[in-house]
N, C-alpha and C. Protein backbone atom coordinates (compact mmCIF):
# COMPACT_ATOMS: atom_id res chain seq x y z
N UNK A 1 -13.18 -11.44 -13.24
CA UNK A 1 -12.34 -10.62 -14.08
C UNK A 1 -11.02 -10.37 -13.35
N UNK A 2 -9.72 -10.42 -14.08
CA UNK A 2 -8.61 -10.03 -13.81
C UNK A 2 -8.43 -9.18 -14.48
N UNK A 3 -8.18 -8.10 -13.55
CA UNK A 3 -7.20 -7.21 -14.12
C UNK A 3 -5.92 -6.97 -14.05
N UNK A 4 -4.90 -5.97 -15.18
CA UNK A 4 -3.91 -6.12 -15.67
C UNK A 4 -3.87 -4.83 -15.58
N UNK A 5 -2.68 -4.12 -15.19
CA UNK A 5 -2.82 -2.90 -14.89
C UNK A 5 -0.76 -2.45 -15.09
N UNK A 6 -0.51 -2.03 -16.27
CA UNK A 6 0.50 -2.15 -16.20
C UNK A 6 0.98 -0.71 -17.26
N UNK A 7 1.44 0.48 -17.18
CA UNK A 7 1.84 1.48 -18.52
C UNK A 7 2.45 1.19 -19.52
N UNK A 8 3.15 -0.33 -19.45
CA UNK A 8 3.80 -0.94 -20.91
C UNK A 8 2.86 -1.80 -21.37
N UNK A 9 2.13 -0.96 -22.85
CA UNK A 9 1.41 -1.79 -23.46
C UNK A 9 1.57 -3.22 -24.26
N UNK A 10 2.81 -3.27 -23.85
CA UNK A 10 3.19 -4.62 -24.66
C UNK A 10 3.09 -5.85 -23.64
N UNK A 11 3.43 -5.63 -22.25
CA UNK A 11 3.24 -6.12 -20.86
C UNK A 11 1.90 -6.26 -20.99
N UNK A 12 0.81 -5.24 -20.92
CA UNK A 12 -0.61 -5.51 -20.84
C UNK A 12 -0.90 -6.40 -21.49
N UNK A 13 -0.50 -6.61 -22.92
CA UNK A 13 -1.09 -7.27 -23.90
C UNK A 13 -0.85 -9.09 -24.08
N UNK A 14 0.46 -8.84 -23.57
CA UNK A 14 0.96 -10.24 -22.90
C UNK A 14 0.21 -11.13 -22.06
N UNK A 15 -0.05 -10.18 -20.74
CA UNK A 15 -0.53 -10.97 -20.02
C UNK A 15 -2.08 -11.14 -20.28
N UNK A 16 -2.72 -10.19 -20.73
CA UNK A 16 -4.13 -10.61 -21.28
C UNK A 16 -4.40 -12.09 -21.91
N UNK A 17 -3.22 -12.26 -22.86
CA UNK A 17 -3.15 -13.20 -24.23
C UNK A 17 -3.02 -14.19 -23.19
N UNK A 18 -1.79 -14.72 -21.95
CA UNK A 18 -1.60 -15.45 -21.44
C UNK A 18 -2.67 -15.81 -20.37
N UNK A 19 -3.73 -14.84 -19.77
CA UNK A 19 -4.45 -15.33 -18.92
C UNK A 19 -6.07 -15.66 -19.68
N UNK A 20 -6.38 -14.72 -20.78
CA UNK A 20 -7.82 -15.35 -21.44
C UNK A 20 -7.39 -16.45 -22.06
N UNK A 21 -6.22 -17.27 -22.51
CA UNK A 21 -6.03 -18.12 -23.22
C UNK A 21 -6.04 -19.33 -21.74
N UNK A 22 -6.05 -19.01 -20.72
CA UNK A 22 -6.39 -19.97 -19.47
C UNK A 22 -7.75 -19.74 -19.06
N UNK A 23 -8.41 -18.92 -19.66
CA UNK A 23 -10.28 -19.08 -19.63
C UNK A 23 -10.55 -17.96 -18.83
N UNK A 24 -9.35 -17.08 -18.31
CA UNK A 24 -9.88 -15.82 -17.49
C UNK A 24 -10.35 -14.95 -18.51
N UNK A 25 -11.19 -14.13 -17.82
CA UNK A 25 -11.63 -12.58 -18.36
C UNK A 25 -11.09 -11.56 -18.12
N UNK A 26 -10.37 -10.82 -18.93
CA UNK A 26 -9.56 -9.54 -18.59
C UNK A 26 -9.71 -8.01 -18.74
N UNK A 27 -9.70 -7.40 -17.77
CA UNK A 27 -9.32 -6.02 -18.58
C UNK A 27 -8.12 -5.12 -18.06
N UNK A 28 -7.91 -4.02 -18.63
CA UNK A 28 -6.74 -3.59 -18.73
C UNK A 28 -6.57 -1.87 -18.36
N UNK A 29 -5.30 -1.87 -17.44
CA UNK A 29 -5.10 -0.26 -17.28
C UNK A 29 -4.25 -0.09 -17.36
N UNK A 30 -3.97 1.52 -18.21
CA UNK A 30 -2.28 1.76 -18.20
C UNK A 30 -2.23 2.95 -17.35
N UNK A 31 -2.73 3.15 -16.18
CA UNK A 31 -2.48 4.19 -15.00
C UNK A 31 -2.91 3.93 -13.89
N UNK A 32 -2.68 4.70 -12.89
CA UNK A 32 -3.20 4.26 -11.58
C UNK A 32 -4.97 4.11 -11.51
N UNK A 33 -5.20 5.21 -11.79
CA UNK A 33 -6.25 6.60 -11.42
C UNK A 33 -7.37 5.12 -12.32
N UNK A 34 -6.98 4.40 -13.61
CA UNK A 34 -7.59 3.77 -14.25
C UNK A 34 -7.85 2.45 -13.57
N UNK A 35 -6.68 1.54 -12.95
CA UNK A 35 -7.22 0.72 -12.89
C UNK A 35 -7.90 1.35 -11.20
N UNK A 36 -8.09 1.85 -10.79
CA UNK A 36 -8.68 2.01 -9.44
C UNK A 36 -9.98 2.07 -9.66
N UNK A 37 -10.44 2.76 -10.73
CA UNK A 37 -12.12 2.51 -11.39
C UNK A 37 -12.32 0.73 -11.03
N UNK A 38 -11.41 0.20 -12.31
CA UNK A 38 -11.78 -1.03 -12.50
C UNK A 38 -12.06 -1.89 -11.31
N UNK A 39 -11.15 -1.56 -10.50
CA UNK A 39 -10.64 -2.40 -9.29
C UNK A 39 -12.19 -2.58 -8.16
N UNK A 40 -12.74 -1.56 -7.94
CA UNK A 40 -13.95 -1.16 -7.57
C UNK A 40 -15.17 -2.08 -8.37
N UNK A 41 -15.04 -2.38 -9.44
CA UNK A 41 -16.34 -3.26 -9.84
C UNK A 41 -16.10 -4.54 -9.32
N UNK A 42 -17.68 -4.92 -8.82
CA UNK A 42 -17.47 -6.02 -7.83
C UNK A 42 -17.08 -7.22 -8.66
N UNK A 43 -17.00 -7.47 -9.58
CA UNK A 43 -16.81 -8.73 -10.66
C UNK A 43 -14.71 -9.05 -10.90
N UNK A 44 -14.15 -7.70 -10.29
CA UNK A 44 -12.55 -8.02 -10.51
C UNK A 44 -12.81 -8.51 -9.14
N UNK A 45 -11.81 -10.11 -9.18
CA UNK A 45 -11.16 -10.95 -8.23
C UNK A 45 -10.30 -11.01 -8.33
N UNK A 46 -9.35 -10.53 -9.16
CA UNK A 46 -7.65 -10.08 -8.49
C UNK A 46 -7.15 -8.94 -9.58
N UNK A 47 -6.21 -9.05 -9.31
CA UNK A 47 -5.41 -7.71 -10.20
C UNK A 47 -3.80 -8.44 -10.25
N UNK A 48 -3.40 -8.00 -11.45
CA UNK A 48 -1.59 -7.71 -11.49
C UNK A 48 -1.47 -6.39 -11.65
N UNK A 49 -0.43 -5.49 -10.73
CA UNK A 49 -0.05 -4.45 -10.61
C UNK A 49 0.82 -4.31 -10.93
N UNK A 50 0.87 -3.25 -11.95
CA UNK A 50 2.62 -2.79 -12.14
C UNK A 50 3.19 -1.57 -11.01
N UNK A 51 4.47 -1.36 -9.82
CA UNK A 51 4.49 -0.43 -9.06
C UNK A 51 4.98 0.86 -9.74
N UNK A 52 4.98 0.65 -11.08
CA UNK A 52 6.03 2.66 -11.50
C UNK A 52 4.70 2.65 -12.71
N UNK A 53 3.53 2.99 -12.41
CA UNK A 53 2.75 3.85 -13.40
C UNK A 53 2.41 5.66 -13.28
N UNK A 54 2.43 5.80 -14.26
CA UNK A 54 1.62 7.70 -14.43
C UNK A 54 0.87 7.87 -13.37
N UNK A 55 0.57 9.20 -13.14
CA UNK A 55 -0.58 9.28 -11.98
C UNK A 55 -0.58 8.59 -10.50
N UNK A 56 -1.29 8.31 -10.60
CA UNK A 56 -1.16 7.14 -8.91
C UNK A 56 -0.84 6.04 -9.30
N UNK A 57 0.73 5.77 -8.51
CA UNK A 57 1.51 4.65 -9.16
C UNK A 57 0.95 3.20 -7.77
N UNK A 58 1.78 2.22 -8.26
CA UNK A 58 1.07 1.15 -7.99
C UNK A 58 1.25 1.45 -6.33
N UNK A 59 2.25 2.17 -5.11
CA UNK A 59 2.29 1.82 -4.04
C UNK A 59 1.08 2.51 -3.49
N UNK A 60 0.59 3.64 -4.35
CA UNK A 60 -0.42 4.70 -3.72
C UNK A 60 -1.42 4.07 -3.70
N UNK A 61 -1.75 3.10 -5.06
CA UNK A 61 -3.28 2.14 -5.35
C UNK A 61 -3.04 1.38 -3.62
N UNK A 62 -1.79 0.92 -3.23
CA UNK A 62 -1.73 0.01 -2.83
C UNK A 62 -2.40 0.71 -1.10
N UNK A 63 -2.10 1.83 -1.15
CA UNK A 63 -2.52 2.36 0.35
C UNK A 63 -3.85 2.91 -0.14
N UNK A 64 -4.01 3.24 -1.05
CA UNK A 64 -5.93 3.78 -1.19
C UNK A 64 -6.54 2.63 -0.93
N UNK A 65 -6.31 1.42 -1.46
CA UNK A 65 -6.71 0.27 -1.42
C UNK A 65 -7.19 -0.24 -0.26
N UNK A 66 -6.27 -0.04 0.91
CA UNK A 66 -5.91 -0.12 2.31
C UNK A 66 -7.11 0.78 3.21
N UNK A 67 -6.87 2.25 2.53
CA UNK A 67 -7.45 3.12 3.01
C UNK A 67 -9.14 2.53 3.19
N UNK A 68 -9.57 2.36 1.38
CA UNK A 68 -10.81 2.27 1.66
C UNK A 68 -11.56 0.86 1.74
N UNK A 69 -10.29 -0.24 2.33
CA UNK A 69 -10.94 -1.43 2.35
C UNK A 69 -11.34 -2.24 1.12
N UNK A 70 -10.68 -1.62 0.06
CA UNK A 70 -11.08 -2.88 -1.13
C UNK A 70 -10.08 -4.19 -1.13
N UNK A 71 -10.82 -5.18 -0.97
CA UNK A 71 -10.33 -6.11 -0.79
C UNK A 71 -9.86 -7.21 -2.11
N UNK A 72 -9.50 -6.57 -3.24
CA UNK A 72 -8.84 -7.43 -4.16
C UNK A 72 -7.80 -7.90 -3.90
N UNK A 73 -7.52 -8.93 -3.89
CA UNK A 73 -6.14 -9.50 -4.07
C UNK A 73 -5.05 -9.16 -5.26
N UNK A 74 -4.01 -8.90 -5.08
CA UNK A 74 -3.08 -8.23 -6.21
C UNK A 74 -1.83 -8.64 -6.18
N UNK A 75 -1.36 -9.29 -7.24
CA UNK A 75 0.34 -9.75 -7.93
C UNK A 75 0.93 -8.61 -8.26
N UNK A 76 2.02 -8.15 -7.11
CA UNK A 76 2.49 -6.97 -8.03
C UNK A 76 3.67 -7.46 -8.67
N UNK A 77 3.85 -6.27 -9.53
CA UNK A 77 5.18 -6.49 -10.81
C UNK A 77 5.88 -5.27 -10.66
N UNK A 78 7.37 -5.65 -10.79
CA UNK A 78 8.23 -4.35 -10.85
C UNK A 78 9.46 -4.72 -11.49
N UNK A 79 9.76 -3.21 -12.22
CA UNK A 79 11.04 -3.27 -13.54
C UNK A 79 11.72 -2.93 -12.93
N UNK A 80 11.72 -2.37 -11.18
CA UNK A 80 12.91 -2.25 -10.98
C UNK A 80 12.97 -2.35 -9.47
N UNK A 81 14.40 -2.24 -8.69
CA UNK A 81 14.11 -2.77 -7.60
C UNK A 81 13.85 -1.29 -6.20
N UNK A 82 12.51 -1.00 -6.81
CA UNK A 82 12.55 -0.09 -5.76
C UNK A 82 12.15 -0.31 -4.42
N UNK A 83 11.68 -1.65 -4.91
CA UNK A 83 10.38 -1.93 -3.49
C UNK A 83 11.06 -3.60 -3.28
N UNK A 84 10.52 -4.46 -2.51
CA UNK A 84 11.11 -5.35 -2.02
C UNK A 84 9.83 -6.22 -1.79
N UNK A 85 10.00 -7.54 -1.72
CA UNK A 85 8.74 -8.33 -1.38
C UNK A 85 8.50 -8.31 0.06
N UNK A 86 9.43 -8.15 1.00
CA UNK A 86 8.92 -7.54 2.47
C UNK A 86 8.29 -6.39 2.64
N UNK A 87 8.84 -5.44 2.00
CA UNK A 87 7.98 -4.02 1.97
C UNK A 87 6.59 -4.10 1.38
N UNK A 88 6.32 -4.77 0.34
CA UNK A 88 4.65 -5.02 -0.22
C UNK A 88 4.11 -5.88 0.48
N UNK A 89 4.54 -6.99 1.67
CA UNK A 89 3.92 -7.54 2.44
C UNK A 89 3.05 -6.90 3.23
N UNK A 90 3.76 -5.75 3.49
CA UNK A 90 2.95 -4.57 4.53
C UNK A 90 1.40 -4.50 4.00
N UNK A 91 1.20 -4.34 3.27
CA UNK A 91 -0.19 -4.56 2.21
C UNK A 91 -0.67 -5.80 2.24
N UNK A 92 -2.25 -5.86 3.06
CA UNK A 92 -2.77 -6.86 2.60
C UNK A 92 -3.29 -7.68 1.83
N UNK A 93 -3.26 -6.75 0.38
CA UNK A 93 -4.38 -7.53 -0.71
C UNK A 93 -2.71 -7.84 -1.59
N UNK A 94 -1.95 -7.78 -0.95
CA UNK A 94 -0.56 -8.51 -1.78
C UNK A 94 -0.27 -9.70 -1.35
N UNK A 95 -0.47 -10.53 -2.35
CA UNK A 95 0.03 -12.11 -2.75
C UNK A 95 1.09 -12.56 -3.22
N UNK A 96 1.82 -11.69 -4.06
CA UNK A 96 2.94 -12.57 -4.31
C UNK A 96 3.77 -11.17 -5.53
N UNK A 97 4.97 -11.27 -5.11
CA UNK A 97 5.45 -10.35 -6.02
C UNK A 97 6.65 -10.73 -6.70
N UNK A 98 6.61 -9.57 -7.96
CA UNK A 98 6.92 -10.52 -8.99
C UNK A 98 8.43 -9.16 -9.87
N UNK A 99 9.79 -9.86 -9.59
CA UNK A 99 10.45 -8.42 -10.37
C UNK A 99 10.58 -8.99 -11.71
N UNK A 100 10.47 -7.90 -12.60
CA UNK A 100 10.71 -8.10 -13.76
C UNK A 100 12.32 -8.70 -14.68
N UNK A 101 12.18 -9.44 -15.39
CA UNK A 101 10.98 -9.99 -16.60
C UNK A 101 10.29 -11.19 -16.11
N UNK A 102 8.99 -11.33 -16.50
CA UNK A 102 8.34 -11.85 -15.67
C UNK A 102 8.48 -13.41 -16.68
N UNK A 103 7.78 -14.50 -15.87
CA UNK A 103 8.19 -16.01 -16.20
C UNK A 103 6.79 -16.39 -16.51
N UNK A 104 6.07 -16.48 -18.07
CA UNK A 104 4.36 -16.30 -17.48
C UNK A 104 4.17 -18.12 -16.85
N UNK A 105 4.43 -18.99 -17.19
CA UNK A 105 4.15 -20.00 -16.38
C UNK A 105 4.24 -19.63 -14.35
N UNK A 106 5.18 -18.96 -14.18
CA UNK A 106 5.14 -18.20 -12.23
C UNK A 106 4.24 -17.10 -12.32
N UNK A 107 3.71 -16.42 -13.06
CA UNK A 107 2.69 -15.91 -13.50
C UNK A 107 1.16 -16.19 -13.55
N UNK A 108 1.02 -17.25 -14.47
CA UNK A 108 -0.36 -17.40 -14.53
C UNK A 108 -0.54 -18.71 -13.20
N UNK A 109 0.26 -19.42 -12.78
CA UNK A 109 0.54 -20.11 -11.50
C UNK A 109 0.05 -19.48 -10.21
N UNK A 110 0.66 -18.32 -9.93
CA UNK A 110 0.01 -17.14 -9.01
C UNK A 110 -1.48 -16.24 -8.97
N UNK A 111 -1.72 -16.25 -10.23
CA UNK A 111 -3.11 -15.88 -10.63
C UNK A 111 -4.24 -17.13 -10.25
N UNK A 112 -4.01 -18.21 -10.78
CA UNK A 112 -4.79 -19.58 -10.45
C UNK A 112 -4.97 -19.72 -8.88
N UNK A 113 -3.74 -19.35 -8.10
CA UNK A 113 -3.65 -19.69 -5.99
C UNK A 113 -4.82 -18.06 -5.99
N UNK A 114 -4.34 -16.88 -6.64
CA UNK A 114 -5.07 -16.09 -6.32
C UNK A 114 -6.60 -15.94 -6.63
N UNK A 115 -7.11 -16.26 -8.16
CA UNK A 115 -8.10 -16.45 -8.28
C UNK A 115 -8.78 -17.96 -9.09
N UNK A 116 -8.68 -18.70 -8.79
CA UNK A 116 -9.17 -20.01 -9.41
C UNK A 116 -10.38 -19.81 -10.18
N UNK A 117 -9.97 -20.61 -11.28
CA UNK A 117 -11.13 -20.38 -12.48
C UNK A 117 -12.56 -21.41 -11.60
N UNK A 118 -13.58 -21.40 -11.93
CA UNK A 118 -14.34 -21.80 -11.63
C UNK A 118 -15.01 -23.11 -12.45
C-alpha cells in the first residue's frame, strides 16, 4: 500500500487515480495526525507526503518518524519553497523530493525506485 497524504483533496485524488491505475493500492490522508495511523500498518511501503498539512505537518511526521524508527520510505511534495531537498535529506525515510506542480510521469517514476510493484 501507498500512501498519499496530502490536505488538497484534489492532489489526493490525483495521485490515487495515477498510482492504482499502475496496479498500486492506495490510501489516503488529509492531515498529519492521519496519515501517521496509516503509516504504522505494516502493509504501507512508501508514502507521498505533502510538507504544509493541519495538525502535524509533514516535517513533524518527518521527525516522529525518525523518533520512533518507522521505516517507510517517503516522496515528499511541497507548494512552496519552505524546505529544500538538502534540508529533507536530513531524514532518512526521504527519497526524493518533489516542489509543486507535480509531473505525474517524475511521480509515479519515483514511487516504482521506491516501491516496485511486485
Amino acid at each position: 500500500m501507498i500512501l498519499v497524504a496530502d490536505d488538497d483533496k484534489v492532489m489526493n485524488q490525483l495521485l490515487r487515480a495515477l498510482l492504482e491505475d499502475a496496479g498500486y493500492t492506495v490510501e489516503t490522508a488529509y492531515d498529519g495526525q492521519q496519515a501517521y495511523k496509516l503509516m504504522k500498518k505494516p502493509a504501507c511501503e512508501g508514502a507521498i507526503l505533502d510538507i504544509r498539512m493541519p495538525g502535524v505537518n509533514g516535517a513533524e511526521l518527518l521527525m516522529l518518524m525518525t523518533t520512533e524508527g518507522i521505516e517507510v520510505p517517503v516522496i515528499v511534495v511541497a507548494g512552496f519553497p519552505d524546505f529544500d531537498e538538502e534540508e529533507m535529506k536530513q531524514f532518512p525515510n526521504v527519497k526524493r523530493f518533489f516542489l509543486k506542480p507535480l509531473y505525474p510521469e517524475e511521480v509515479l517514476a519515483a514511487v516504482k525506485e521506491m516501491a516496485p510493484l511486485s
